[in-house]
C-alpha atoms as a PDB file:
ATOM      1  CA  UNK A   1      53.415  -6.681 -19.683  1.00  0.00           C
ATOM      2  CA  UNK A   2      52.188  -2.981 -19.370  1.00  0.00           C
ATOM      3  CA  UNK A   3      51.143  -2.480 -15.659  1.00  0.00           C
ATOM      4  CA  UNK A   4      48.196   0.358 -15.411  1.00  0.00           C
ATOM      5  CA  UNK A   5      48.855   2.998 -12.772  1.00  0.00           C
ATOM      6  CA  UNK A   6      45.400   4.468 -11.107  1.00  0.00           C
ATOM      7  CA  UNK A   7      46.074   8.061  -9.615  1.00  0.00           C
ATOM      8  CA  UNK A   8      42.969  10.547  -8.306  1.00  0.00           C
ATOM      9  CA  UNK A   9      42.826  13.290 -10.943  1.00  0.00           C
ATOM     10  CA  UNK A  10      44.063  17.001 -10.485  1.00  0.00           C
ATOM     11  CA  UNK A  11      40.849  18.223 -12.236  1.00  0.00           C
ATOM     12  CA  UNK A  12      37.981  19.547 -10.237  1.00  0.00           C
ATOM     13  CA  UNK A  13      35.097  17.980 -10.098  1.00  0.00           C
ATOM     14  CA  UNK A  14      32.005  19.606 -12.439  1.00  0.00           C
ATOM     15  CA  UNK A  15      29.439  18.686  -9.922  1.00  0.00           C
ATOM     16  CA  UNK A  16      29.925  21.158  -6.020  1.00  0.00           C
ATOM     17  CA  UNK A  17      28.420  18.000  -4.406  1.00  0.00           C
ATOM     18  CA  UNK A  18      32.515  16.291  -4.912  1.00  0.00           C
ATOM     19  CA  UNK A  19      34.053  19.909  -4.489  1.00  0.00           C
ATOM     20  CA  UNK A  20      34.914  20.137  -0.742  1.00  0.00           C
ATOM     21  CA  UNK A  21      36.279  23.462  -0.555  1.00  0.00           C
ATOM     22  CA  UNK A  22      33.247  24.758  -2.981  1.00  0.00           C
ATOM     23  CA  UNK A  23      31.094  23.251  -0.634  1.00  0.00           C
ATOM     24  CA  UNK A  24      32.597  25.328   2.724  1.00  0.00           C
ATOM     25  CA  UNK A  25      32.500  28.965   0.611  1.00  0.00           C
ATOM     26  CA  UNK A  26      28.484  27.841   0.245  1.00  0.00           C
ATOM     27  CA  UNK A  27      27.827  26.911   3.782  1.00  0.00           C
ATOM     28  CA  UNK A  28      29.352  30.219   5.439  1.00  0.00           C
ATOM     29  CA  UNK A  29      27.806  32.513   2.733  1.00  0.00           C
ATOM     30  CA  UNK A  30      24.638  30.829   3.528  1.00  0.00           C
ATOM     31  CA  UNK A  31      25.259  31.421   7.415  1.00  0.00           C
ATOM     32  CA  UNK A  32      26.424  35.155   6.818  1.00  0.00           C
ATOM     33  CA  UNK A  33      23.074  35.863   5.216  1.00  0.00           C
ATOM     34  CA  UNK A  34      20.654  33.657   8.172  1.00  0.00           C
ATOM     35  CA  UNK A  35      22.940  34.893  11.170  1.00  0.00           C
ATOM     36  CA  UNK A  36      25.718  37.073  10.093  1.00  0.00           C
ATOM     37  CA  UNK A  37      24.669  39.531  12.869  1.00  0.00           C
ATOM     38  CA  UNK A  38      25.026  37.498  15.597  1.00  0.00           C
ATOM     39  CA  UNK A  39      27.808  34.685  14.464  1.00  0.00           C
ATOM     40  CA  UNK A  40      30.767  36.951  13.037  1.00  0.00           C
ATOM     41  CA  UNK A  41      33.316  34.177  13.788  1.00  0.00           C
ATOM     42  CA  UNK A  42      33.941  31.529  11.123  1.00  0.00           C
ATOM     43  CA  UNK A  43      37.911  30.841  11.867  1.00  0.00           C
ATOM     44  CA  UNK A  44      38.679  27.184  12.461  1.00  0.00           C
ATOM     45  CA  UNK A  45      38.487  27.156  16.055  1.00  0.00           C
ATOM     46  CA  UNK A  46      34.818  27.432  16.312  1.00  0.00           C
ATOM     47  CA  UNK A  47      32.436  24.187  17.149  1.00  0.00           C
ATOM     48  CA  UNK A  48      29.706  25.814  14.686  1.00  0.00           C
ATOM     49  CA  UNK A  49      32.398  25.849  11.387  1.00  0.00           C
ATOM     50  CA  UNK A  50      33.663  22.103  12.948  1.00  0.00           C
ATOM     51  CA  UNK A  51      29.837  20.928  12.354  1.00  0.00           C
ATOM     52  CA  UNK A  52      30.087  22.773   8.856  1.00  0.00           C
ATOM     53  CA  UNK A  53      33.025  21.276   7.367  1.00  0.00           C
ATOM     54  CA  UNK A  54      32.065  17.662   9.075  1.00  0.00           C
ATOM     55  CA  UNK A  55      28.824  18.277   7.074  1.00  0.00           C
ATOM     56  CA  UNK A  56      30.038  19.203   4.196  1.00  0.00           C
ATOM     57  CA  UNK A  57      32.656  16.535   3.678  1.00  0.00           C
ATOM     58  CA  UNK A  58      29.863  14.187   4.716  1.00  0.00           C
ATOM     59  CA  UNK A  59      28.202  15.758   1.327  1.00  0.00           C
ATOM     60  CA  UNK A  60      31.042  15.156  -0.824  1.00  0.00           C
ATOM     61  CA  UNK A  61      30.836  11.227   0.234  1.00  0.00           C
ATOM     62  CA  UNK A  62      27.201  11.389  -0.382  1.00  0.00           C
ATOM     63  CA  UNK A  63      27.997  13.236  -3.803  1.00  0.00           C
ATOM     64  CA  UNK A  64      30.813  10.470  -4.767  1.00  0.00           C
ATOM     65  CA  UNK A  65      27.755   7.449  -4.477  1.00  0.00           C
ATOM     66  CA  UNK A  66      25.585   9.458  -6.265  1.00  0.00           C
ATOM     67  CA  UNK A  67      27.223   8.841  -9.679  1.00  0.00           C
ATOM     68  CA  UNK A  68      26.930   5.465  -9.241  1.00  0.00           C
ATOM     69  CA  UNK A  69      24.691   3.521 -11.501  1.00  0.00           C
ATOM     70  CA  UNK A  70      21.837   2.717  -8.708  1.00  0.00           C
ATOM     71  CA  UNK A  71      22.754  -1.064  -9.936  1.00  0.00           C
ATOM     72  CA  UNK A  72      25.969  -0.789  -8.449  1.00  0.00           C
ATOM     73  CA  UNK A  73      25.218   0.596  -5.216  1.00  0.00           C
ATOM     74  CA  UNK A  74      22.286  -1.964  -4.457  1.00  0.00           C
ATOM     75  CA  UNK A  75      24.205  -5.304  -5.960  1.00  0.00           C
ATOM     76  CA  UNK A  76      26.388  -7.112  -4.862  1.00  0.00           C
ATOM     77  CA  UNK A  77      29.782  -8.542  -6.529  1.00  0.00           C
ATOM     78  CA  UNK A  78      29.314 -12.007  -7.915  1.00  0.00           C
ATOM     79  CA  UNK A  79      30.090 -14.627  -5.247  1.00  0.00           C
ATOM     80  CA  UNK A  80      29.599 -12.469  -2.597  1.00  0.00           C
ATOM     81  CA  UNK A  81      27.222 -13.883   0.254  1.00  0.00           C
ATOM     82  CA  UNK A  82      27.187 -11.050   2.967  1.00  0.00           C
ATOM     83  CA  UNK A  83      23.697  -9.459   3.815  1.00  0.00           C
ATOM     84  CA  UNK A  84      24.389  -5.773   3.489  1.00  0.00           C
ATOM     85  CA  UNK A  85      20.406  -4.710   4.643  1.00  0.00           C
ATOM     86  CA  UNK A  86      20.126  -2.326   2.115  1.00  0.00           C
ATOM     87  CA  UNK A  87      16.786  -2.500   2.927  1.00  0.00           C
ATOM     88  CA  UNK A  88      15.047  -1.677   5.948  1.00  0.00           C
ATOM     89  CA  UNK A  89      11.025  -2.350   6.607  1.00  0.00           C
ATOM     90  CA  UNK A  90       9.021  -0.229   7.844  1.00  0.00           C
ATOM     91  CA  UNK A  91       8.949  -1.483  11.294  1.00  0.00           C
ATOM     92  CA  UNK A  92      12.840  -1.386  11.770  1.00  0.00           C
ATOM     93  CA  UNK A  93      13.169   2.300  10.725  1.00  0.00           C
ATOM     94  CA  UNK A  94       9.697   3.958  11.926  1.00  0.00           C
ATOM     95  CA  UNK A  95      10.960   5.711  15.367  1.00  0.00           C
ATOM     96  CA  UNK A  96       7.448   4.522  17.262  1.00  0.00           C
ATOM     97  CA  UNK A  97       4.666   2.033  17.468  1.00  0.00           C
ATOM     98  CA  UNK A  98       1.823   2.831  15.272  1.00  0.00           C
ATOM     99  CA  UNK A  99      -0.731   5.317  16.068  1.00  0.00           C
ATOM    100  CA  UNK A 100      -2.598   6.341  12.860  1.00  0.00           C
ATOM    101  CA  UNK A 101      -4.127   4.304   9.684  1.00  0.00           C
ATOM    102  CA  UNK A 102      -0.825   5.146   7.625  1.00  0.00           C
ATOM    103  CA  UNK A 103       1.421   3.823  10.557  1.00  0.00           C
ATOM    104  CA  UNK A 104      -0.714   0.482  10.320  1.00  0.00           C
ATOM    105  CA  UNK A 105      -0.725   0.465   6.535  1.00  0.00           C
ATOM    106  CA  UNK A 106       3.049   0.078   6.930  1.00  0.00           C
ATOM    107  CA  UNK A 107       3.071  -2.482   9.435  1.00  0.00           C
ATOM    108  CA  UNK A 108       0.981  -4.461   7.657  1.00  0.00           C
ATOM    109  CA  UNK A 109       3.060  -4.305   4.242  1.00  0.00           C
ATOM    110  CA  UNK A 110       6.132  -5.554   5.815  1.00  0.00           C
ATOM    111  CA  UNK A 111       4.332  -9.010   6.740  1.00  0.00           C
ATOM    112  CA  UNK A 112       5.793 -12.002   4.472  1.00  0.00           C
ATOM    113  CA  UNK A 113       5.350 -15.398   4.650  1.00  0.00           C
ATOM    114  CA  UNK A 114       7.350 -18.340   3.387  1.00  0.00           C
ATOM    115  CA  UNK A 115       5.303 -20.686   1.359  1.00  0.00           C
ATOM    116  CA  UNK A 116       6.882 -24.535   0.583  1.00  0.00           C
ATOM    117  CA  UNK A 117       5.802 -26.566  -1.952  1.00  0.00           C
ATOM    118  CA  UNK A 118       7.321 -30.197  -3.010  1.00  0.00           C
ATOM    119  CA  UNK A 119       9.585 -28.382  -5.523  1.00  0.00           C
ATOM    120  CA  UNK A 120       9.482 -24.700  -4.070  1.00  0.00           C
ATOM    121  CA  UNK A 121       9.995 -21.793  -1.968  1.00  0.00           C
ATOM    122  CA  UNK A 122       8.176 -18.561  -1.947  1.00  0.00           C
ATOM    123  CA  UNK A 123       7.960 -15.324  -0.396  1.00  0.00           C
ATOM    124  CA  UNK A 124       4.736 -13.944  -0.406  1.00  0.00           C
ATOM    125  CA  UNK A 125       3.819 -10.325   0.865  1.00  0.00           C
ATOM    126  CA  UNK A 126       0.520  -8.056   1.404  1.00  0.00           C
ATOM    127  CA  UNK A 127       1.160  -5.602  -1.822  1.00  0.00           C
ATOM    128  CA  UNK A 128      -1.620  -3.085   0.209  1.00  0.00           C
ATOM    129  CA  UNK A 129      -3.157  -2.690   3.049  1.00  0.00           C
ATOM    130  CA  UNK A 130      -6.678  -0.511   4.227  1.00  0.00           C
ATOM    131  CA  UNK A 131      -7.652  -0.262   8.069  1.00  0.00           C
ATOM    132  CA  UNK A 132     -11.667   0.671   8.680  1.00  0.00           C
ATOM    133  CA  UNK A 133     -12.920   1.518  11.775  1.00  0.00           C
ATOM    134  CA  UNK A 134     -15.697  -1.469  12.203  1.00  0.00           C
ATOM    135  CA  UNK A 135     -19.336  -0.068  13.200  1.00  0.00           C
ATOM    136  CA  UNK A 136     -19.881  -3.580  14.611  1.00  0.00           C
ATOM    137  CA  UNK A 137     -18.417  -6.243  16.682  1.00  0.00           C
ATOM    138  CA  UNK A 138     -18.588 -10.056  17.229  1.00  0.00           C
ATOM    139  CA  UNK A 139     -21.154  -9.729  19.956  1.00  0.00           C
ATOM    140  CA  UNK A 140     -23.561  -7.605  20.424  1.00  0.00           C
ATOM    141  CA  UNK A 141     -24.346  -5.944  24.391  1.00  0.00           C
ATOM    142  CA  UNK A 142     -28.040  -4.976  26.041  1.00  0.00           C
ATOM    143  CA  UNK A 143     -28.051  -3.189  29.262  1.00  0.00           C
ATOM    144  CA  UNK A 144     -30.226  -5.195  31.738  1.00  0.00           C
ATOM    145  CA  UNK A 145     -31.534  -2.293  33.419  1.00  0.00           C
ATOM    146  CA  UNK A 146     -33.265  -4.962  36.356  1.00  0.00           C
ATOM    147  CA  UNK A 147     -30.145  -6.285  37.454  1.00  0.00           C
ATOM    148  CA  UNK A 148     -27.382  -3.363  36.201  1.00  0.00           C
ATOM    149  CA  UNK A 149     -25.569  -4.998  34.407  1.00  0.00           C
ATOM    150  CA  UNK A 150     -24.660  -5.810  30.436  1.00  0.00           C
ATOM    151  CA  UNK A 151     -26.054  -8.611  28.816  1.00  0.00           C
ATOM    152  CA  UNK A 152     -25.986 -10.666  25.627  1.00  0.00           C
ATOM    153  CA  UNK A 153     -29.273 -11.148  25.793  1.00  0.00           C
ATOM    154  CA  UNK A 154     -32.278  -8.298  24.870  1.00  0.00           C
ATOM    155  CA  UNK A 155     -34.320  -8.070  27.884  1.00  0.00           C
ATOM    156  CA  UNK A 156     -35.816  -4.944  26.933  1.00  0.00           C
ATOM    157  CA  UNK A 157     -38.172  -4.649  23.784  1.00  0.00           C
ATOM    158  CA  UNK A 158     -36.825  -1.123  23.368  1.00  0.00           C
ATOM    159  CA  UNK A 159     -33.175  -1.059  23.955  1.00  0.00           C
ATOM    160  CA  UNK A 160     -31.189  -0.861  20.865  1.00  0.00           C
ATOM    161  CA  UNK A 161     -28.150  -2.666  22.219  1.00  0.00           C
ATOM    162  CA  UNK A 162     -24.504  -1.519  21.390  1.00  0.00           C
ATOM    163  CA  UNK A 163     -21.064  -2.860  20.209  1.00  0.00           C
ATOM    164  CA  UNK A 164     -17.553  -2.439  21.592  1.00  0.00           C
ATOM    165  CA  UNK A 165     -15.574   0.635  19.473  1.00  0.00           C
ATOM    166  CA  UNK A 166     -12.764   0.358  18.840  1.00  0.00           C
ATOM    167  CA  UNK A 167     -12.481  -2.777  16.348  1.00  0.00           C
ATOM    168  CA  UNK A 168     -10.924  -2.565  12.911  1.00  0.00           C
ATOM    169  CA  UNK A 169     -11.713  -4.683   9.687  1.00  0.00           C
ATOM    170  CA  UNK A 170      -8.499  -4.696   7.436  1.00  0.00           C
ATOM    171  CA  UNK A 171      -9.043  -5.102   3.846  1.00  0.00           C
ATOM    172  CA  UNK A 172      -5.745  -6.415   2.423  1.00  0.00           C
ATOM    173  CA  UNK A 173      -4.105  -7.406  -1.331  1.00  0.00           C
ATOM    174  CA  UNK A 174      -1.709  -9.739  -1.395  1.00  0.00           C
ATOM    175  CA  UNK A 175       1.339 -10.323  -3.711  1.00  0.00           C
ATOM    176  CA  UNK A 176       0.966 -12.151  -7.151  1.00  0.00           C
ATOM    177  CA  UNK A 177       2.363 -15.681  -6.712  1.00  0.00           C
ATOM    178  CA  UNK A 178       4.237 -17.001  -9.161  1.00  0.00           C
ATOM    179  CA  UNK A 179       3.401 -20.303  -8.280  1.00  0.00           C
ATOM    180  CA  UNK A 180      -0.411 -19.897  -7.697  1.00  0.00           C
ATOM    181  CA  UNK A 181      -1.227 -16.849  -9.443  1.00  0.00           C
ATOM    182  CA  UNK A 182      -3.283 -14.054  -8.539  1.00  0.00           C
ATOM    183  CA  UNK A 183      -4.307 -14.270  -4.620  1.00  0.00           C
ATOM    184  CA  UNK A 184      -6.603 -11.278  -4.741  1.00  0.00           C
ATOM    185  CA  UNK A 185      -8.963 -13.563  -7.200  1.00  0.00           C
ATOM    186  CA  UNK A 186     -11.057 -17.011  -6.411  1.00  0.00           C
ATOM    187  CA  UNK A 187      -9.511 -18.072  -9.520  1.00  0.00           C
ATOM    188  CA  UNK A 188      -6.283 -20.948  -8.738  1.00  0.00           C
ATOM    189  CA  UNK A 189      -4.503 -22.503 -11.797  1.00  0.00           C
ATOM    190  CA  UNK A 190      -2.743 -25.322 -12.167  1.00  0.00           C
ATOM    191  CA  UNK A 191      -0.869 -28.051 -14.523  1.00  0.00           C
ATOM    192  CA  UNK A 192       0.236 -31.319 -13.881  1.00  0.00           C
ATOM    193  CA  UNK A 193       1.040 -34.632 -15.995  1.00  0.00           C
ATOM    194  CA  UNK A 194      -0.772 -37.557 -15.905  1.00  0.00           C
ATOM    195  CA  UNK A 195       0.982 -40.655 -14.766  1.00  0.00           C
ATOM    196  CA  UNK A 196       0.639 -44.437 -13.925  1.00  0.00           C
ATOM    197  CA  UNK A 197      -1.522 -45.028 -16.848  1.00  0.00           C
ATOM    198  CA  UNK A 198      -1.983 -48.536 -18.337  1.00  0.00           C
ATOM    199  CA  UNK A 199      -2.168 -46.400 -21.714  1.00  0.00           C
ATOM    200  CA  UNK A 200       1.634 -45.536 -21.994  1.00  0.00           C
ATOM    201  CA  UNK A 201       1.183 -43.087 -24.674  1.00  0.00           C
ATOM    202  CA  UNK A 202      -0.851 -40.691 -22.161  1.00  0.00           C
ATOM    203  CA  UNK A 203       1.493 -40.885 -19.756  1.00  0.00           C
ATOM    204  CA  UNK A 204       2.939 -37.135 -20.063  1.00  0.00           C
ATOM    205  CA  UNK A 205      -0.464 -35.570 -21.291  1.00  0.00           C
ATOM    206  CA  UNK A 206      -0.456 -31.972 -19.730  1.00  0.00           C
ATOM    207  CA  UNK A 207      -3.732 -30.885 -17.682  1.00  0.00           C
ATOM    208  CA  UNK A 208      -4.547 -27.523 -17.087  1.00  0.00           C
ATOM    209  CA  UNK A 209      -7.161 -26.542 -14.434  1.00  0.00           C
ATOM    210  CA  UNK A 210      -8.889 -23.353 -13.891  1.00  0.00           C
ATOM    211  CA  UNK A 211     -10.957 -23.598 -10.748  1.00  0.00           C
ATOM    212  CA  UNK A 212     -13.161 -20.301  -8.882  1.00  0.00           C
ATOM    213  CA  UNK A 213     -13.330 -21.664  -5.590  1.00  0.00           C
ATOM    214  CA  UNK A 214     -15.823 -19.360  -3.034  1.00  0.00           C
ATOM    215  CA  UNK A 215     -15.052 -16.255  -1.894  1.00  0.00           C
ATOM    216  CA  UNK A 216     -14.109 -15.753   1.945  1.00  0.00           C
ATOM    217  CA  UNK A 217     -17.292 -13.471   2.210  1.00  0.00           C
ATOM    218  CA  UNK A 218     -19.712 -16.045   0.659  1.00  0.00           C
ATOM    219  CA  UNK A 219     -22.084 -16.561   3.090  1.00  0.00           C
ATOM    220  CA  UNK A 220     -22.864 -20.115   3.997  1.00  0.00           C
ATOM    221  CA  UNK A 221     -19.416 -22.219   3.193  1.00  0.00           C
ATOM    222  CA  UNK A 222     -18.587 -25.010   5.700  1.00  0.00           C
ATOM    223  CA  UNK A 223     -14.894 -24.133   5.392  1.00  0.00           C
ATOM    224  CA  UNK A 224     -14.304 -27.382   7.048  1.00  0.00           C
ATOM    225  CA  UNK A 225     -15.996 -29.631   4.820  1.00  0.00           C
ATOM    226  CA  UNK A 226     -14.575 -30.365   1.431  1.00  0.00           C
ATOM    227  CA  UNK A 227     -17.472 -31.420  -0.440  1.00  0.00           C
ATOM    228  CA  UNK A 228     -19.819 -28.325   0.715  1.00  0.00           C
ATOM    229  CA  UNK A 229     -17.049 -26.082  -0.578  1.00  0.00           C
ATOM    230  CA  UNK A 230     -16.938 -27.434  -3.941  1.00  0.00           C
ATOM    231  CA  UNK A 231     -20.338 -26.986  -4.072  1.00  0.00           C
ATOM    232  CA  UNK A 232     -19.972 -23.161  -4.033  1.00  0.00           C
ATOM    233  CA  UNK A 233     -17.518 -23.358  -7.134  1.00  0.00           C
ATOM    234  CA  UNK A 234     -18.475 -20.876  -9.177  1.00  0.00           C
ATOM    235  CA  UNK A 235     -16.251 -22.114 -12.901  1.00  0.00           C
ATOM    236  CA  UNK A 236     -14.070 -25.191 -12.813  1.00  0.00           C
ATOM    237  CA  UNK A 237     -11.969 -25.123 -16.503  1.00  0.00           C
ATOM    238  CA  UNK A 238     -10.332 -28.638 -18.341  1.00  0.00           C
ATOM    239  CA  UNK A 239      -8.060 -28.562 -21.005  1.00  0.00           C
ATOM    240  CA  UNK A 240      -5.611 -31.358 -22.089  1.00  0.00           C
ATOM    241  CA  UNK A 241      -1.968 -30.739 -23.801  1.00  0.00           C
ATOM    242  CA  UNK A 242       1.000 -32.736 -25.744  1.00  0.00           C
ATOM    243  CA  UNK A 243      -2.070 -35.315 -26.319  1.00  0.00           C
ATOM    244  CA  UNK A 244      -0.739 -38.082 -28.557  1.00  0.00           C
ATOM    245  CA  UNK A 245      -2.038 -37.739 -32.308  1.00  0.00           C
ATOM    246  CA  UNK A 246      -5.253 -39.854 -32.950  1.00  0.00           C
ATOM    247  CA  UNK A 247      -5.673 -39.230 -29.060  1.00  0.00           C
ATOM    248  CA  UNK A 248      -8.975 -37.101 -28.196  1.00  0.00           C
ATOM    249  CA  UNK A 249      -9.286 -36.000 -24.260  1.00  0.00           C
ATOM    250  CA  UNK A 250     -12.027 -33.890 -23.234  1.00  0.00           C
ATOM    251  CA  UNK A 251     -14.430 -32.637 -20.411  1.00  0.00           C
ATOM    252  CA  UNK A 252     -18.036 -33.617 -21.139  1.00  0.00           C
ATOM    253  CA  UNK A 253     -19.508 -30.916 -18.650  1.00  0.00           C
ATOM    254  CA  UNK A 254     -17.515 -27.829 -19.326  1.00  0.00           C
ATOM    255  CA  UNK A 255     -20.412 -25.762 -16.951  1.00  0.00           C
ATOM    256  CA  UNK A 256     -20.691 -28.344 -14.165  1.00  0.00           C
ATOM    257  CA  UNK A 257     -18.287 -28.770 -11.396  1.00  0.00           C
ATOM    258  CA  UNK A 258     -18.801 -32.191 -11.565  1.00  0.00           C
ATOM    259  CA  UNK A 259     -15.383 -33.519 -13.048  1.00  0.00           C
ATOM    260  CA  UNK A 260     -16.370 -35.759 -16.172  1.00  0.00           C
ATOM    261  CA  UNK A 261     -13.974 -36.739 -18.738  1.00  0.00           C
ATOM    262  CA  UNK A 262     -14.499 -38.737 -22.082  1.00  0.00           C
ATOM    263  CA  UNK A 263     -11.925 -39.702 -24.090  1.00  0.00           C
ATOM    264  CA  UNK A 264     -11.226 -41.933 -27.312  1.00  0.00           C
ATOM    265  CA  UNK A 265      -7.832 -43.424 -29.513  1.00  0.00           C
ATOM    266  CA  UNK A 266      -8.200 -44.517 -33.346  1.00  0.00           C
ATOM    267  CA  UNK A 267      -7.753 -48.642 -33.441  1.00  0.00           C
ATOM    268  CA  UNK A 268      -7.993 -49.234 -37.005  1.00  0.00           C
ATOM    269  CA  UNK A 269      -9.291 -46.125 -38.792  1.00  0.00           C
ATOM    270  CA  UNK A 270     -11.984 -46.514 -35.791  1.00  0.00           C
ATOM    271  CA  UNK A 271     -12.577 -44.695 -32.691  1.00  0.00           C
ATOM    272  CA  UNK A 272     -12.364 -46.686 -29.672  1.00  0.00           C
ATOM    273  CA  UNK A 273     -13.476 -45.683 -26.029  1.00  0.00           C
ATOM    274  CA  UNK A 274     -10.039 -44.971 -23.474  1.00  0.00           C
ATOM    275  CA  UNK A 275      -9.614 -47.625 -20.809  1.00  0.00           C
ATOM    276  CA  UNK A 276      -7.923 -45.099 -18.354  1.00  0.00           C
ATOM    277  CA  UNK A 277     -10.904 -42.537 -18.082  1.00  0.00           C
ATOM    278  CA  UNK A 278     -11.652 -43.749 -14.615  1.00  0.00           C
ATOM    279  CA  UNK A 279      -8.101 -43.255 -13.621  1.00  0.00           C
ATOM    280  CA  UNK A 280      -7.824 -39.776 -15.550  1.00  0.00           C
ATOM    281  CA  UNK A 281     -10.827 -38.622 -13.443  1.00  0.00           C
ATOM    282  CA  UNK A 282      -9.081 -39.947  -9.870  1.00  0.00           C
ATOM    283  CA  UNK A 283      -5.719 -38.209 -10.920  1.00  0.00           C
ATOM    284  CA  UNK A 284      -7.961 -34.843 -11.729  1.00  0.00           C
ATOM    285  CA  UNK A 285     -10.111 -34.832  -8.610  1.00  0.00           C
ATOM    286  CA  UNK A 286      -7.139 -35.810  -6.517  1.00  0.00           C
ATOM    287  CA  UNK A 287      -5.007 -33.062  -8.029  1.00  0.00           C
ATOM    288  CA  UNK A 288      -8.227 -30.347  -7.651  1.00  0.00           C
ATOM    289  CA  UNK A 289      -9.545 -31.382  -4.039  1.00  0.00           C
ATOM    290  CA  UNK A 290      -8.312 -34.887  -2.393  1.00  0.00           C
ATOM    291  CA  UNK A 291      -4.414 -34.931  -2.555  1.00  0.00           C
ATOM    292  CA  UNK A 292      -2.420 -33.329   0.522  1.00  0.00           C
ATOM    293  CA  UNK A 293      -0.976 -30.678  -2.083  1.00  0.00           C
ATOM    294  CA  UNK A 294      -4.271 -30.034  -3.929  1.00  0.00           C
ATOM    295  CA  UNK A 295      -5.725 -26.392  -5.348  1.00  0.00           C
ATOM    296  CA  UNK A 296      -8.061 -26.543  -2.474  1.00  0.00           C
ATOM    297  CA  UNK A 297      -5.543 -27.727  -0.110  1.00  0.00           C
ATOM    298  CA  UNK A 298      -3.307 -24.524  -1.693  1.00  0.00           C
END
């Protein structure tokens, strides 16, 4: 068995960012020109060449990593669990708080949260971030001239009334999901199978929802209450997969919100009306609005 024998090559290096001693005749030429009248000493004694040659073997390390593959300085070897930060947010490496819109844009981009589903785990981020100053405020104030003091309420036909500066809104974009999609849109998709049916052959049938649930700035949405928020649905979408052949499945109100589903199987050359369309609907609503893992629960 041959045994392979690495040695470090006599050659010099093409690139001066691996040549050390290339590297040193740059750095004093480039001091003799910027201060050659007033630092004439460059023997090895003095503190200013020590910081030179410190620097400029800290180049040639710099200059070895560099012809790398980017791939192999990021990854890691196979099997290899250690977390080697390789990257740092914006919060750990900024050297103060915030004090300007861009400082805030970057605090805001390093939030992430952890979403967990039944069969997954997600990290979602903000993707962008925009901070406004805000021209109003929650409450507006009225100076109650009669007793000196501010007051919520006008007690002066002329008085303008004020807000509080100082307020931001933040207008943010989120992450795509790759479980739910686009965040920055109404829009939520989703597929499940449908299950439990006394008709074994639709057992497996795929159902794929589109639903455009209200906007957060839609005025007027009881965010609290279920049924007045899927009466602001703007486009609810039903379309059946894998259906069994002589199977039909289909939504009889494609523009209403109103989930309606009529179905039929040939018995006989004939078509005959689905038993399980009451139990299709239930699955659909529950998987759109009533189970604990809904779209609108999502």
């Amino acid at each position: 068995m041959t045994q392979t024998v690495e040695t470090i090559s006599k050659n010099t290096p093409l690139q001066n960012s691996l040549q050390y001693a290339a590297l040193r005749q740059l750095a004093l030429e480039r001091i003799q020109k910027l201060a050659g009248n007033i630092w004439t000493d460059y023997n090895y004694h003095d503190p200013g060449v020590t910081f030179m040659e410190l620097m400029c073997f800290v180049t040639t390390d710099l200059g070895y990593r560099l012809t790398f593959d980017i791939q192999d300085l990021l990854a890691k070897a196979p099997g290899d669990d250690t977390d080697y930060k390789n990257f740092y947010t914006a919060r750990q490496i900024l050297h103060n708080a915030p004090i300007n819109f861009r400082d805030f844009r970057k605090l805001l981009m390093d939030v992430s949260v952890t979403v967990n589903g039944p069969e997954f785990e997600e990290e979602l981020g903000i993707k962008n971030a925009w901070p406004m100053v805000s021209e109003t405020a929650e409450v507006q104030l009225f100076t109650d001239t009669v007793n000196k003091k501010l007051s919520y309420d006008k007690t002066d036909i002329n008085d303008p009334g004020f807000y509080v500066k100082g307020l931001y809104n933040i207008l943010l974009e989120f992450d795509n999901s790759t479980q739910f999609g686009d965040l920055n849109s109404e829009e939520m998709k989703g597929t499940f199978l449908l299950s439990g049916l006394a008709d074994h052959e639709l057992n497996g049938v795929e159902v794929h929802i589109s639903i455009n649930f209200p906007g957060w700035d839609v005025a007027d949405v009881d965010w609290e209450n279920k049924t007045d928020i899927l009466s602001k649905v703007s486009e609810l979408s039903i379309t059946f997969d894998e259906v069994p052949e002589g199977y039909e499945l289909e939504e009889t109100n494609p523009d209403d919100t109103i989930v309606e589903i009529k179905g039929t199987k040939m018995v006989s050359s004939n078509p005959v009306v689905l038993p399980d369309l009451a139990a299709i609907t239930t699955q659909i609503n529950g998987f759109i609005a009533d189970n604990s893992d809904s779209l609108l629960s999502q």
